[in-house]
C-alpha atoms as a PDB file:
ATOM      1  CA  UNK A   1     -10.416  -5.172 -13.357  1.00  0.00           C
ATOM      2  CA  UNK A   2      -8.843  -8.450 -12.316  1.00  0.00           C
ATOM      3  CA  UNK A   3      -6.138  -8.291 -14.859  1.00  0.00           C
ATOM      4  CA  UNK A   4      -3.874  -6.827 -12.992  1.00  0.00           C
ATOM      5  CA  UNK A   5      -4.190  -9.491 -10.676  1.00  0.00           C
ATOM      6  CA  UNK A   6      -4.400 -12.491 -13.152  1.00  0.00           C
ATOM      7  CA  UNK A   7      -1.810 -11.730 -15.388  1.00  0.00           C
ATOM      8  CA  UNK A   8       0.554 -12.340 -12.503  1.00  0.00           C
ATOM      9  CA  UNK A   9       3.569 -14.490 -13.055  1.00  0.00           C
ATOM     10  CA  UNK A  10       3.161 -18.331 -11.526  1.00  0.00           C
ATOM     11  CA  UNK A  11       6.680 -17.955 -10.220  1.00  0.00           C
ATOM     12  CA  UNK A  12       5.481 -15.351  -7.819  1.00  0.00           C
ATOM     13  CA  UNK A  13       2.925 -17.078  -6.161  1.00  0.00           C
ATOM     14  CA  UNK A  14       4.580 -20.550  -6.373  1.00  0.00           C
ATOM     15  CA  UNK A  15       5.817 -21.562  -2.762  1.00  0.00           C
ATOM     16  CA  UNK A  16       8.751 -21.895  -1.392  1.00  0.00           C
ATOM     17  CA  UNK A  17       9.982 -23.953   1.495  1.00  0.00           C
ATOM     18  CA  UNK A  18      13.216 -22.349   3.578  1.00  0.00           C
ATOM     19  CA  UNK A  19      14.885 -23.988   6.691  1.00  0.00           C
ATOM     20  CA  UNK A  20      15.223 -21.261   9.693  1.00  0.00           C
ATOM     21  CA  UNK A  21      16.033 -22.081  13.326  1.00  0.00           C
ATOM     22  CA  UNK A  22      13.707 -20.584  15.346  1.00  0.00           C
ATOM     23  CA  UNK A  23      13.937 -20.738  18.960  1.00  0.00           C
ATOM     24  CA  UNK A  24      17.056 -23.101  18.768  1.00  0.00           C
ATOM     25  CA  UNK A  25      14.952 -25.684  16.842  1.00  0.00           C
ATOM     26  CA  UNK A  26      14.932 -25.867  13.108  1.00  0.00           C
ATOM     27  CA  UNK A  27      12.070 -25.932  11.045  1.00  0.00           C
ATOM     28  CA  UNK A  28      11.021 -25.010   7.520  1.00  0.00           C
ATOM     29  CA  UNK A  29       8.237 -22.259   6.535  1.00  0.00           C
ATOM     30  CA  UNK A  30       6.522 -22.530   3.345  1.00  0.00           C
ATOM     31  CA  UNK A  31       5.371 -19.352   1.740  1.00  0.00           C
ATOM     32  CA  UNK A  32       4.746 -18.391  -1.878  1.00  0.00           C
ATOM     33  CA  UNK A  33       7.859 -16.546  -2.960  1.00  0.00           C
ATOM     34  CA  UNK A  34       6.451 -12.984  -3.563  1.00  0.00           C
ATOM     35  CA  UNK A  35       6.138 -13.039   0.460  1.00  0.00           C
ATOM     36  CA  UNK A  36      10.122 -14.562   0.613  1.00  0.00           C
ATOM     37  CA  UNK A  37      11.022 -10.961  -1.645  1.00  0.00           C
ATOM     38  CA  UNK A  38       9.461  -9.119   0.741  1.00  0.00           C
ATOM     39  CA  UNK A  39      10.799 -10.533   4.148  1.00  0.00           C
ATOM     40  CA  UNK A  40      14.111 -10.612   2.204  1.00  0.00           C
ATOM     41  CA  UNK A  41      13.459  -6.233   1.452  1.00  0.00           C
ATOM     42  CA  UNK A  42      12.435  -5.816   5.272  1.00  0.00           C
ATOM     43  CA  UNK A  43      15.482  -7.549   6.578  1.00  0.00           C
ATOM     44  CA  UNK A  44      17.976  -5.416   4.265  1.00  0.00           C
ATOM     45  CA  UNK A  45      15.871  -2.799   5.807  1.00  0.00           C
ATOM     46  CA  UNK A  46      16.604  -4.033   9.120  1.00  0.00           C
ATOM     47  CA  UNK A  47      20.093  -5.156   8.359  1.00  0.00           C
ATOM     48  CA  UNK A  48      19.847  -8.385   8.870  1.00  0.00           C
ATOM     49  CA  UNK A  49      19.119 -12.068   7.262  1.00  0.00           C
ATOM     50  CA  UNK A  50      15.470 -13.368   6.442  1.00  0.00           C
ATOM     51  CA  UNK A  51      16.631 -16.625   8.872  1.00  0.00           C
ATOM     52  CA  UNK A  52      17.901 -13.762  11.579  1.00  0.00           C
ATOM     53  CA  UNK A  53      14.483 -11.429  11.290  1.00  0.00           C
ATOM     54  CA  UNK A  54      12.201 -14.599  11.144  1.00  0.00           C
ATOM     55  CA  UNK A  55      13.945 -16.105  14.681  1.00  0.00           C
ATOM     56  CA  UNK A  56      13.794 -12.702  16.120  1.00  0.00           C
ATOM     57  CA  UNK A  57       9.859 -11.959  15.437  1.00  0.00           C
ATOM     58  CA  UNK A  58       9.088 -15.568  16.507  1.00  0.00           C
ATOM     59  CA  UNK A  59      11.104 -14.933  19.793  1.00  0.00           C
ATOM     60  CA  UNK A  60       9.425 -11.131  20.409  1.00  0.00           C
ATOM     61  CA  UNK A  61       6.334 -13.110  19.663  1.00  0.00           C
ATOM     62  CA  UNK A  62       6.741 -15.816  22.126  1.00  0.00           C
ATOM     63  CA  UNK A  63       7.528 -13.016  24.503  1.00  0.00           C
ATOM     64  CA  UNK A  64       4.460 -11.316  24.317  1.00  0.00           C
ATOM     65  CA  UNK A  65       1.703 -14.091  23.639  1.00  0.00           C
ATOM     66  CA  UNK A  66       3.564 -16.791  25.169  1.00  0.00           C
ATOM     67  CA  UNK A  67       2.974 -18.871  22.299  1.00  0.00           C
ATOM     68  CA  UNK A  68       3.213 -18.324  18.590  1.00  0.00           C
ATOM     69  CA  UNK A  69       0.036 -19.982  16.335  1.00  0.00           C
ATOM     70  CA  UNK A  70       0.282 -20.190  12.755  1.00  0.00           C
ATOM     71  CA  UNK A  71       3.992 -18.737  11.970  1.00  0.00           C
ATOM     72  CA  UNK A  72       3.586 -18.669   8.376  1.00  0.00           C
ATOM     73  CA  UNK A  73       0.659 -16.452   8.466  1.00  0.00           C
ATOM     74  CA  UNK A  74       2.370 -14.418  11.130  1.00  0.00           C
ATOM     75  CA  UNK A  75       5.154 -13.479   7.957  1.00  0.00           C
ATOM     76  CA  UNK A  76       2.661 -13.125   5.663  1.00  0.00           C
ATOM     77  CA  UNK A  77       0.597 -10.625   7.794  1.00  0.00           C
ATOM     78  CA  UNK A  78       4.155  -8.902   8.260  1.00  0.00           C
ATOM     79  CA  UNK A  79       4.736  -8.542   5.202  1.00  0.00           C
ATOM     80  CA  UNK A  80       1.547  -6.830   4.372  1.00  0.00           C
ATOM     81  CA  UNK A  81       2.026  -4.678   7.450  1.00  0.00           C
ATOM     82  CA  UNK A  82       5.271  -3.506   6.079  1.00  0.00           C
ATOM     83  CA  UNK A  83       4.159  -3.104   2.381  1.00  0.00           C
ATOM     84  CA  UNK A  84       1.309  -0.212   4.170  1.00  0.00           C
ATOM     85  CA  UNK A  85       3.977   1.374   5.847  1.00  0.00           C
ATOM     86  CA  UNK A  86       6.084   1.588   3.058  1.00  0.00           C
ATOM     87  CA  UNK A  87       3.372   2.641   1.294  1.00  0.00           C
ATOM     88  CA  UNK A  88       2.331   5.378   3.782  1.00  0.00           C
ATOM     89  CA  UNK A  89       5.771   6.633   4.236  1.00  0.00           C
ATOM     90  CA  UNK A  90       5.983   7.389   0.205  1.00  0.00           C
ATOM     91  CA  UNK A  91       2.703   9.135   0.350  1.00  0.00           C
ATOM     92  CA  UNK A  92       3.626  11.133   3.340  1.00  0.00           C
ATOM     93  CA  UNK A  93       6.870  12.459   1.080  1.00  0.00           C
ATOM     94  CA  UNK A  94       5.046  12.820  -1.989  1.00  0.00           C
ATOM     95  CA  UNK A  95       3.728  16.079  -0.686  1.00  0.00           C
ATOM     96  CA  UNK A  96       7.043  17.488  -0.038  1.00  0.00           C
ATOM     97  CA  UNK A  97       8.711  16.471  -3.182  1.00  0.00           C
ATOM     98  CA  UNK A  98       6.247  18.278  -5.688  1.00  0.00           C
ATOM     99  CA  UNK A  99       6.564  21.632  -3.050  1.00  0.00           C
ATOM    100  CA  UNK A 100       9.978  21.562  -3.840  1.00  0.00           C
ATOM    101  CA  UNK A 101       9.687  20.856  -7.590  1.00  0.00           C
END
């Protein structure tokens, strides 16, 4: 069952540390680099940069809560968000594409 899961590639899960400005001040965010693929798919999607996306969510997020806790998780969570979504989008079309096969 796990295999899937174990036979995984260290490089993916190896982390990654990337300088962003966020909120004027710069910082660096470590994340394993499977999560750095992703944010770097959503912000093609969003047609934008990784550095751009990341200072915008930080900012939305200090908008809303006032504060933003553990960043890193935030992208990580994001990332997983978006993965469902994509996920759910290609189900929702799945239907349509074998009605027209």
């Amino acid at each position: 069952m796990c295999n899937l899961y174990a036979s995984q590639e260290p490089e993916t899960y190896a982390q990654e540390t990337r300088a962003v400005r966020l909120n004027g001040h710069c910082t660096s965010i470590r994340l394993e680099t499977a999560f750095w693929d992703v944010l770097e798919d959503i912000a093609a999607a969003e047609g934008t940069t990784v550095a751009r996306f990341a200072s915008t969510l930080y900012g939305e997020v200090l908008e809303r809560r006032g504060e933003v806790g553990n960043f890193a998780s935030l992208l990580r969570v994001a990332c997983t968000v978006w993965l469902r979504q994509q996920d759910h989008a290609r189900r929702r079309e799945a239907p349509r594409e074998a009605a027209i096969a």
